[in-house]
C-alpha atoms as a PDB file:
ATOM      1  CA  UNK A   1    -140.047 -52.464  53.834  1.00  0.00           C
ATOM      2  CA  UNK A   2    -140.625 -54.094  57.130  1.00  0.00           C
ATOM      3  CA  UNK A   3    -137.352 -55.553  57.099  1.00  0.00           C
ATOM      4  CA  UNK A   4    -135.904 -51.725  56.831  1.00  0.00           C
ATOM      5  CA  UNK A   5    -137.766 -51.034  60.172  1.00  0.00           C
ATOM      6  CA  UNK A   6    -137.183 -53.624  62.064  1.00  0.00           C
ATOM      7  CA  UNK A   7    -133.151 -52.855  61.269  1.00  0.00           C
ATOM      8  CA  UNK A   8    -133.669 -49.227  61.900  1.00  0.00           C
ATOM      9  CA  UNK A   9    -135.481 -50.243  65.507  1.00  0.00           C
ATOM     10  CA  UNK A  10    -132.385 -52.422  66.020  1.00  0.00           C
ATOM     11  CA  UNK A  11    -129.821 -49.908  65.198  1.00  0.00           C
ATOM     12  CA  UNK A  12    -132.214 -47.628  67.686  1.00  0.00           C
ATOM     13  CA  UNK A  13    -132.091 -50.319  70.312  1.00  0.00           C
ATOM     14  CA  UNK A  14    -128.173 -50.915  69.915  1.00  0.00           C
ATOM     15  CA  UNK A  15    -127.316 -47.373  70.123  1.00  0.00           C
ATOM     16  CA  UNK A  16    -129.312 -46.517  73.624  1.00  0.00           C
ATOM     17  CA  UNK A  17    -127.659 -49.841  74.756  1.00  0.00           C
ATOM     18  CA  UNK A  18    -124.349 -48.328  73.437  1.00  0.00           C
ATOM     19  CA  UNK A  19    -124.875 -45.165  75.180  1.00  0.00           C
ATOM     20  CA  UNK A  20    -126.334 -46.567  79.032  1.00  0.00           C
ATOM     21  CA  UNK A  21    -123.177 -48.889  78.390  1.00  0.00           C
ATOM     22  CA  UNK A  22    -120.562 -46.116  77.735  1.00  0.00           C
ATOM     23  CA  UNK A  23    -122.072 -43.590  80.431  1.00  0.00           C
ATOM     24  CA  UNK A  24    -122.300 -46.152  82.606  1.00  0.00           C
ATOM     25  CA  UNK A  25    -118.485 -46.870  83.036  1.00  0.00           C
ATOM     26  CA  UNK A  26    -117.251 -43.326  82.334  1.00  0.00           C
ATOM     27  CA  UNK A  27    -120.348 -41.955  83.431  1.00  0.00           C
ATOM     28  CA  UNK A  28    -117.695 -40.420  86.418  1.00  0.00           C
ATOM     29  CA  UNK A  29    -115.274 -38.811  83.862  1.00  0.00           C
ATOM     30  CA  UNK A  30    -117.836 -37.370  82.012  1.00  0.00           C
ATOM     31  CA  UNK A  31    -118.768 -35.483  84.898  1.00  0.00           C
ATOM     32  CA  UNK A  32    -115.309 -34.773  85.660  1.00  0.00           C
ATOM     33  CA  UNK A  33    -115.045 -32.833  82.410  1.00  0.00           C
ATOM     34  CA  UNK A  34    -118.203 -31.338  82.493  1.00  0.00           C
ATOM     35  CA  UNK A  35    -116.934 -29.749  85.930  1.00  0.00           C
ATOM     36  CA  UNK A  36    -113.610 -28.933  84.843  1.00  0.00           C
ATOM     37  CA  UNK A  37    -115.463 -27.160  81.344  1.00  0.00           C
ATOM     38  CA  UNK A  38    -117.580 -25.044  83.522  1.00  0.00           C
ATOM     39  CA  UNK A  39    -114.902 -24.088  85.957  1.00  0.00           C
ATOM     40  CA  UNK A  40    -112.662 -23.016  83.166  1.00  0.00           C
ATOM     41  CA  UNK A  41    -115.696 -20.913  81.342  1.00  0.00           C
ATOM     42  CA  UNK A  42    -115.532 -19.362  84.370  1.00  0.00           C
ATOM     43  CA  UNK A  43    -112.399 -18.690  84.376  1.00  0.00           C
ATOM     44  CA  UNK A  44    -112.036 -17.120  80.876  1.00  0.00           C
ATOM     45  CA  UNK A  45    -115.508 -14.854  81.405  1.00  0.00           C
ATOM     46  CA  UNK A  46    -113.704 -13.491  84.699  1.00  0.00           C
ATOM     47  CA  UNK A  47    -110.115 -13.021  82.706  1.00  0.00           C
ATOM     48  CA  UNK A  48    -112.943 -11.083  80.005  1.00  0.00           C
ATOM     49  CA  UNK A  49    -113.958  -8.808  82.939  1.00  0.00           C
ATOM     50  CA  UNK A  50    -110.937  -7.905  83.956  1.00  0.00           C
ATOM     51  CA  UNK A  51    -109.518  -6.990  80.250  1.00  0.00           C
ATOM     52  CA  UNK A  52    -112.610  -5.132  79.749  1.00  0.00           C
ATOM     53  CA  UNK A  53    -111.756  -3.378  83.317  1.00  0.00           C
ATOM     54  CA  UNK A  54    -108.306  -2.640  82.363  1.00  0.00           C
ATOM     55  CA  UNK A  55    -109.137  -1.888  78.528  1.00  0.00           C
ATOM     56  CA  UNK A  56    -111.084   1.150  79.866  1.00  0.00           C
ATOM     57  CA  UNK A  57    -109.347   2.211  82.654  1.00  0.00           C
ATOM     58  CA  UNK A  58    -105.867   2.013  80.930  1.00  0.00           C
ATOM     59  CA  UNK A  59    -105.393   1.372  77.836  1.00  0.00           C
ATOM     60  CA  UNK A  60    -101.750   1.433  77.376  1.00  0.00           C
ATOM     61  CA  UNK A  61    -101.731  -1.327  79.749  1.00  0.00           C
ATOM     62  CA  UNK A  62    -104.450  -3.675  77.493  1.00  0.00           C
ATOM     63  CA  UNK A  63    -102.344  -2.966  74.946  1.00  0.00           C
ATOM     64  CA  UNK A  64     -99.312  -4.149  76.525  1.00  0.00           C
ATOM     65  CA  UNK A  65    -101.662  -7.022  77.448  1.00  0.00           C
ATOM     66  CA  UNK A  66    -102.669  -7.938  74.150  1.00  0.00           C
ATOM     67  CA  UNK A  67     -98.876  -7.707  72.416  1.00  0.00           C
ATOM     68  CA  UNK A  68     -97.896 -10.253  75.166  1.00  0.00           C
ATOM     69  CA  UNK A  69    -100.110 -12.837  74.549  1.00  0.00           C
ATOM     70  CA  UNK A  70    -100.471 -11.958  70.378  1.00  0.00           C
ATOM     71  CA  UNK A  71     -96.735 -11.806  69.980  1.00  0.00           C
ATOM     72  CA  UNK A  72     -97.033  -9.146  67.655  1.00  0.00           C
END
């Protein structure tokens, strides 16, 4: 039994060293991404607006919208 918890404190210990290791060298990527994700939720929740917008105020034209980018 103290054999499992010592290798369960290990495996504990390895995988924080793991992780200060890995977001230590692409520690700059990761917040690359994370930027690029939020600017591109941005993005899409602005693009929502604006369907919403033109879903209302003409729907012919959301239509026309949504058989564009459907295909069907």
């Amino acid at each position: 039994m103290l054999r499992t918890v010592f290798a369960v404190g290990l495996m504990a210990i390895l995988g924080l060293i793991a992780l200060k290791f890995i977001f230590g060298i692409f520690g700059f990527l990761f917040v690359v991404l994370f930027g690029l994700l939020f600017l591109a939720l941005k993005i899409a929740l602005i693009g929502l607006a604006v369907y919403f917008v033109i879903r209302i105020l003409s729907p012919d034209t959301a239509r026309r919208i949504r058989q564009k980018w459907s295909g069907a």
